[in-house]
N, C-alpha and C. Protein backbone atom coordinates (compact mmCIF):
# COMPACT_ATOMS: atom_id res chain seq x y z
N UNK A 1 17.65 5.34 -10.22
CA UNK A 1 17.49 6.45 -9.34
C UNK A 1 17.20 5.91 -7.93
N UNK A 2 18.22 6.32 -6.67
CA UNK A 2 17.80 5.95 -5.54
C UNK A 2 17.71 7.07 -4.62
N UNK A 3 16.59 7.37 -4.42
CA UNK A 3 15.65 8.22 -3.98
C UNK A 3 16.21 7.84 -1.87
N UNK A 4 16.92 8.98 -1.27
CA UNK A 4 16.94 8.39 0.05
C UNK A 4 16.10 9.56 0.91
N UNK A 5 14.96 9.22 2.12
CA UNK A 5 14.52 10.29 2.57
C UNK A 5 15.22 10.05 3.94
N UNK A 6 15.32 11.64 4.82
CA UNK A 6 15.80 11.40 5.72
C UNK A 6 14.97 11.89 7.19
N UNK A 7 15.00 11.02 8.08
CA UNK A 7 13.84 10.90 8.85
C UNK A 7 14.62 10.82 10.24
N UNK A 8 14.47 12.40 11.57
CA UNK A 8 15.36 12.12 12.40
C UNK A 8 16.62 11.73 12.55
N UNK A 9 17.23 12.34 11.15
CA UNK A 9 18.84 11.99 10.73
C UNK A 9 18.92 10.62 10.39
N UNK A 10 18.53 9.86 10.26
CA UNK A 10 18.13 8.23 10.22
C UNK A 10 18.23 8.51 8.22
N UNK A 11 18.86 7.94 7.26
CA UNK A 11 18.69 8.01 6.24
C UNK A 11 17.90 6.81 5.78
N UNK A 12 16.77 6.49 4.85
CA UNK A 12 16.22 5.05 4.82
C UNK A 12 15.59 5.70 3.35
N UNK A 13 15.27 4.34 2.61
CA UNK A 13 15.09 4.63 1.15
C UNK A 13 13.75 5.07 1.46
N UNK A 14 13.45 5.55 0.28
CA UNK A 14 12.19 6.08 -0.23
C UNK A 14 10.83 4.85 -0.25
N UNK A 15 11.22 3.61 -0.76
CA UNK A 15 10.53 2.34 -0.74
C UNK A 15 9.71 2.24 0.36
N UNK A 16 10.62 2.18 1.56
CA UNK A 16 9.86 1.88 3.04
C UNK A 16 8.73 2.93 3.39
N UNK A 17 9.06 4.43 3.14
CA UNK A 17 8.14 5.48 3.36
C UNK A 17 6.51 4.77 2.40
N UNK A 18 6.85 4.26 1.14
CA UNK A 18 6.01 4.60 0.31
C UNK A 18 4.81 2.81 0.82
N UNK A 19 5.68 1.86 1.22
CA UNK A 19 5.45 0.61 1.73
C UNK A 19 4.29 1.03 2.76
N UNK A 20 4.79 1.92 3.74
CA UNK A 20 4.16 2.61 4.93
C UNK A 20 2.81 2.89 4.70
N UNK A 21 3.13 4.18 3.85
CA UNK A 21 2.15 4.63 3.28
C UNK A 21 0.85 3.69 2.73
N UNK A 22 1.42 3.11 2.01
CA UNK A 22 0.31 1.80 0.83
C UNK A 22 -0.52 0.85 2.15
N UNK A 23 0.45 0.43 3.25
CA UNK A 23 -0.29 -0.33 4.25
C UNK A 23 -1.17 0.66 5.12
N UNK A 24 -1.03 2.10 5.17
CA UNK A 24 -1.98 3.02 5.95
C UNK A 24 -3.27 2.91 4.92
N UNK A 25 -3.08 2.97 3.99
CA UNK A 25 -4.45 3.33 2.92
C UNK A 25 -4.76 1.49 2.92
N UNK A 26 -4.39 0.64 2.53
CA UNK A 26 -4.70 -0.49 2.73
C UNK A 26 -5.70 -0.79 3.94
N UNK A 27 -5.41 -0.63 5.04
CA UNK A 27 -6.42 -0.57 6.39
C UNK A 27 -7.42 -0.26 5.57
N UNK A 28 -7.28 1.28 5.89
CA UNK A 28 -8.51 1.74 5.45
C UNK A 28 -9.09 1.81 4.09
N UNK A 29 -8.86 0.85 3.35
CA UNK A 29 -9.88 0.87 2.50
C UNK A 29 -10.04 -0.68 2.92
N UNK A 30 -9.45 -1.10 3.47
CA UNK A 30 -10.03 -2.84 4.00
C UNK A 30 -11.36 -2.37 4.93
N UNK A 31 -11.38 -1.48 5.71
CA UNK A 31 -12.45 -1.25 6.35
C UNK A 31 -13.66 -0.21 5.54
N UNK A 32 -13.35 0.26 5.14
CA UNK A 32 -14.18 0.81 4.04
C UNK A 32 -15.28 -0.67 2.91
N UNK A 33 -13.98 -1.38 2.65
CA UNK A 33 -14.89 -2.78 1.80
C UNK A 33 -15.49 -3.35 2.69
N UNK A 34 -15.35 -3.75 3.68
CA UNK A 34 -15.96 -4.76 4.73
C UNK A 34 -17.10 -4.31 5.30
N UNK A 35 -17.39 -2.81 5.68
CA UNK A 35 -18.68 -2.04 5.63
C UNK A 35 -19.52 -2.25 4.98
N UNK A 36 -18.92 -2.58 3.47
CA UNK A 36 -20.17 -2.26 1.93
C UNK A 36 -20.05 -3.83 1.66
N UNK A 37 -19.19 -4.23 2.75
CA UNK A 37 -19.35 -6.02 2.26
C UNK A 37 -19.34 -6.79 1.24
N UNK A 38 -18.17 -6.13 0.42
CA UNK A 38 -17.43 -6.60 -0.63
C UNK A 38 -17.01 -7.95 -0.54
N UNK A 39 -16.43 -7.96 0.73
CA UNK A 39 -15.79 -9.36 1.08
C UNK A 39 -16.17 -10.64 0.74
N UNK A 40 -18.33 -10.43 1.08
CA UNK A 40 -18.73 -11.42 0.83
C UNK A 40 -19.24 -12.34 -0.89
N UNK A 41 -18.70 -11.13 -2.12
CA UNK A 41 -18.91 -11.44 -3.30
C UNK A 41 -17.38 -12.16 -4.00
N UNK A 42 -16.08 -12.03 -2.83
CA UNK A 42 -15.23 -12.36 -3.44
C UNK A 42 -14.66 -14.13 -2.90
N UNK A 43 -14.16 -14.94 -4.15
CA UNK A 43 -13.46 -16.04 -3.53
C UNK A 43 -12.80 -16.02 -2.70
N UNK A 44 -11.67 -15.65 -2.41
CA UNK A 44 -10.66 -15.39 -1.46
C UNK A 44 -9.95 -14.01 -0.83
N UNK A 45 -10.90 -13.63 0.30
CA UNK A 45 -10.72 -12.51 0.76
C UNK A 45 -9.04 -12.02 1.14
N UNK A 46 -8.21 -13.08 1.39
CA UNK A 46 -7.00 -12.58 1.61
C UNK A 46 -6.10 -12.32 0.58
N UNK A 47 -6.51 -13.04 -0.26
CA UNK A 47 -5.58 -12.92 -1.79
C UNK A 47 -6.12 -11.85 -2.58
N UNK A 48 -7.62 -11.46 -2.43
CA UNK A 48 -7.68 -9.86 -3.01
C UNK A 48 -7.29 -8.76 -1.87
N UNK A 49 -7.25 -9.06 -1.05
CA UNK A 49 -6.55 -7.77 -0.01
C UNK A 49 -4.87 -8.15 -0.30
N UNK A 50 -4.12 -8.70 -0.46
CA UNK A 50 -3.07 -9.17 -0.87
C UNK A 50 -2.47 -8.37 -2.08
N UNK A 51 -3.31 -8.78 -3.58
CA UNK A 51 -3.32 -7.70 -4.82
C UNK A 51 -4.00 -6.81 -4.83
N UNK A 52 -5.12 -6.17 -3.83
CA UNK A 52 -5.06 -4.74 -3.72
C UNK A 52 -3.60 -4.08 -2.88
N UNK A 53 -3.30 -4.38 -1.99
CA UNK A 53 -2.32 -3.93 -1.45
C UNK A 53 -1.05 -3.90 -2.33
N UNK A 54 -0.80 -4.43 -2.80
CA UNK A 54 0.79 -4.95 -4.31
C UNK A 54 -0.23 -3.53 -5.19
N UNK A 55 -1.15 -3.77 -5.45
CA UNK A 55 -1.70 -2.83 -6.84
C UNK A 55 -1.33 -1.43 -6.28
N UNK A 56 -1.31 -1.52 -5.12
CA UNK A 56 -1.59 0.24 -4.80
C UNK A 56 0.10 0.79 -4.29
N UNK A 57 0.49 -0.26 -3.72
CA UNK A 57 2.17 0.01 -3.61
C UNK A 57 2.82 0.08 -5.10
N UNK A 58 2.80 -0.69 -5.76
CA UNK A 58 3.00 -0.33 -7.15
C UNK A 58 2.59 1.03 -7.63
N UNK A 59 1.62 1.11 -7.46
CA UNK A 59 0.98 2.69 -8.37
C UNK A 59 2.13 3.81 -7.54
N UNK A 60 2.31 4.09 -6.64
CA UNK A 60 2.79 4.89 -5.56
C UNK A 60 4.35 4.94 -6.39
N UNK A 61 4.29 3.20 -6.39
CA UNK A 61 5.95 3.35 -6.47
C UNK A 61 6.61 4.03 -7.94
N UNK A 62 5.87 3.28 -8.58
CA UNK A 62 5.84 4.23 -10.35
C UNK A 62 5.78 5.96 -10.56
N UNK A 63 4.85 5.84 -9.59
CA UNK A 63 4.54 7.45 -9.33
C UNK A 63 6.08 8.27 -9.47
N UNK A 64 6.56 7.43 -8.16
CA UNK A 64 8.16 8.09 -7.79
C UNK A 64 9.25 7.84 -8.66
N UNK A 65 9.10 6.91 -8.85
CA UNK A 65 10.46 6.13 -9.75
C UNK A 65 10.23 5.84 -11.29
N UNK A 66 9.21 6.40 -11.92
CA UNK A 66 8.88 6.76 -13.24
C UNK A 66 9.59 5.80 -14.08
């Protein structure tokens, strides 16, 4: 199933919208952890912001593409 949305007549897959999306909520829950200072209980702060970000684009993407 290829899902196309269309944006200002511009046709572009569904992926990029949902990519978008996952890096808007990504911010902000990066700033949300860094408040409650999560950061400082984990080994490698970029590689869990890395697989949170993959975890949550995934969920999104399943969502759509079942």
């Amino acid at each position: 199933m290829n899902l196309i949305v269309s944006f200002l007549g511009v046709q572009i897959p569904a992926l990029i919208v949902i990519f978008l999306f996952a890096g808007l909520i990504q911010v902000l829950l990066n700033k949300i952890l860094a408040d409650l200072r999560v950061y400082e209980f984990v080994w490698h702060p970029g590689l869990f912001r890395t697989a949170l970000f993959v975890c949550i684009f995934t969920s999104f993407s399943l969502l759509i593409y079942k």
